[in-house]
Protein backbone atom coordinates (compact mmCIF):
# COMPACT_ATOMS: atom_id res chain seq x y z
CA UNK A 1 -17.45 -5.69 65.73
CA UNK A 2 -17.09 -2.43 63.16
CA UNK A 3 -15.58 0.72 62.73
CA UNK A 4 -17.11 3.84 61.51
CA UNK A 5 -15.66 7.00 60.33
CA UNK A 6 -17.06 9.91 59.99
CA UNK A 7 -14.82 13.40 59.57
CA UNK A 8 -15.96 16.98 61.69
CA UNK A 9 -18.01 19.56 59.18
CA UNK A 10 -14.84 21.43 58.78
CA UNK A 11 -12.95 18.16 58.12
CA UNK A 12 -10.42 18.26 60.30
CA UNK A 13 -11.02 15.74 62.42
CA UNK A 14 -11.85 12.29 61.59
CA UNK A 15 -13.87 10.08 64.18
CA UNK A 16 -13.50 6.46 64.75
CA UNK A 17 -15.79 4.39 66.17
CA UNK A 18 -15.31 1.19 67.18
CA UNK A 19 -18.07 -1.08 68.21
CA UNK A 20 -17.85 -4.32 70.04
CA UNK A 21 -14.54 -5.85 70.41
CA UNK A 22 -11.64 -3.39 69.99
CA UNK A 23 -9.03 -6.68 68.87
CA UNK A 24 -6.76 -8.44 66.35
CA UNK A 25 -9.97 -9.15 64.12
CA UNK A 26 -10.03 -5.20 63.50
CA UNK A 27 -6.39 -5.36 62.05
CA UNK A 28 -6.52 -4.72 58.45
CA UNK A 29 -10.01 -2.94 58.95
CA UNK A 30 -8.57 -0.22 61.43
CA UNK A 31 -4.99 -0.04 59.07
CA UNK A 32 -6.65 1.22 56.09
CA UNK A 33 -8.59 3.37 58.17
CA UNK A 34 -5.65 5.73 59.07
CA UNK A 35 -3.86 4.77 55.50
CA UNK A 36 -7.07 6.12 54.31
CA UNK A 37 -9.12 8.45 55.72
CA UNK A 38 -6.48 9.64 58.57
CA UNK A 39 -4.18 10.58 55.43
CA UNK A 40 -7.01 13.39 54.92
CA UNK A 41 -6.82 14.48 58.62
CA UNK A 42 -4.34 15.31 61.02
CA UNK A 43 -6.09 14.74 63.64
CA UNK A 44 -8.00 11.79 64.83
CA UNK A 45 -10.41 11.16 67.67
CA UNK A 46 -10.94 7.31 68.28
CA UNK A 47 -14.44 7.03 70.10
CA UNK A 48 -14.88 4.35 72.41
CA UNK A 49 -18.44 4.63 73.44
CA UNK A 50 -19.26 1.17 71.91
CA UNK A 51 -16.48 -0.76 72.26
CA UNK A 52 -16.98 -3.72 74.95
CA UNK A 53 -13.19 -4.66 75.66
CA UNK A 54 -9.73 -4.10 74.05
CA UNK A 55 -6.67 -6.52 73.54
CA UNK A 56 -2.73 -5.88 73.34
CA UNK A 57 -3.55 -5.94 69.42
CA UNK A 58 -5.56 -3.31 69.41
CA UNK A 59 -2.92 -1.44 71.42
CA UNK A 60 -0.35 -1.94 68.73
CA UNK A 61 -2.57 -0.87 66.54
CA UNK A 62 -3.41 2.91 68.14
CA UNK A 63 0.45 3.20 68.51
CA UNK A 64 0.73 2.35 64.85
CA UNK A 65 -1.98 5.08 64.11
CA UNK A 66 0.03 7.74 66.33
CA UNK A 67 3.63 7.11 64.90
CA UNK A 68 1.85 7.72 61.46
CA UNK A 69 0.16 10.51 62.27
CA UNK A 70 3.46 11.86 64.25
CA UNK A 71 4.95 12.29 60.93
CA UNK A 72 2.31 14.96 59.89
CA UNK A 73 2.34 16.44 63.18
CA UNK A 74 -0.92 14.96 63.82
CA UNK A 75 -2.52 13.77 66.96
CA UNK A 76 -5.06 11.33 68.59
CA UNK A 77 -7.21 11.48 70.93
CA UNK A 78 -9.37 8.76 72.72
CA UNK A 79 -12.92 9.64 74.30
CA UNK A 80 -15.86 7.75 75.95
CA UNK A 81 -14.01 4.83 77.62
CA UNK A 82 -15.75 2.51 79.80
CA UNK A 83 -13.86 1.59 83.02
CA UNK A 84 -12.55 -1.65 82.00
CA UNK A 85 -10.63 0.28 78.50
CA UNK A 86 -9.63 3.02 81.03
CA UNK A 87 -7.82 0.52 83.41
CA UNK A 88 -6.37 -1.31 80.64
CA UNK A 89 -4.92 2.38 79.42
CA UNK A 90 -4.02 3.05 83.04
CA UNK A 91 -1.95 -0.31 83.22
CA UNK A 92 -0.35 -0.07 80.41
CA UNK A 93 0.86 3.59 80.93
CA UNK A 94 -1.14 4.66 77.19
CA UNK A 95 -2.25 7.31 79.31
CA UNK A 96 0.71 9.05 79.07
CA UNK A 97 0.98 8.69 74.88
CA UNK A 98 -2.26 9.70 74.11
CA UNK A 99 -5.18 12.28 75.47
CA UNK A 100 -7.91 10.01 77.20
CA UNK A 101 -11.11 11.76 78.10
């Protein structure tokens, strides 16, 4: 389980990835992420290409990353879900709070 960052050429987006198990064990890993690197960029895309499976931490966590970002009219968007991380967003109505491609 990791995250990576990496920000767009232009840097104005910053990319997470997060590899394995998106859950509570991420916590302080993914919070200085976005008091970090997400204070350089308003705009965030959280890439889920590697992760396996999420939990309700990890939830709280991507709302904690979009009511920060809210107050620099930033955004986040999540891409490469498997189906599993999709349903789990589908359940839980996050697929109305954030863009899920």
């Amino acid at each position: 389980m990791s995250i990576e960052t990496i920000f767009s050429e232009d840097k104005s987006v910053l990319v997470v990835g997060i590899k394995g198990k998106f859950d509570f064990t991420l916590l302080n890993e993914f919070r200085q992420v976005y008091n970090n690197d997400a204070a350089k960029s308003a705009k965030v895309t959280i890439d889920m290409r590697d992760t396996s499976t999420i939990d309700s931490s990890a939830l709280g966590m991507l709302l904690n990353m979009q009511r920060f970002l809210k107050k620099k009219d930033g955004a986040i968007s999540i891409i490469n879900c498997n189906q599993d991380v999709k349903k789990i967003f589908q359940i839980t109505h996050f697929s109305r709070k954030f863009t899920i491609e």
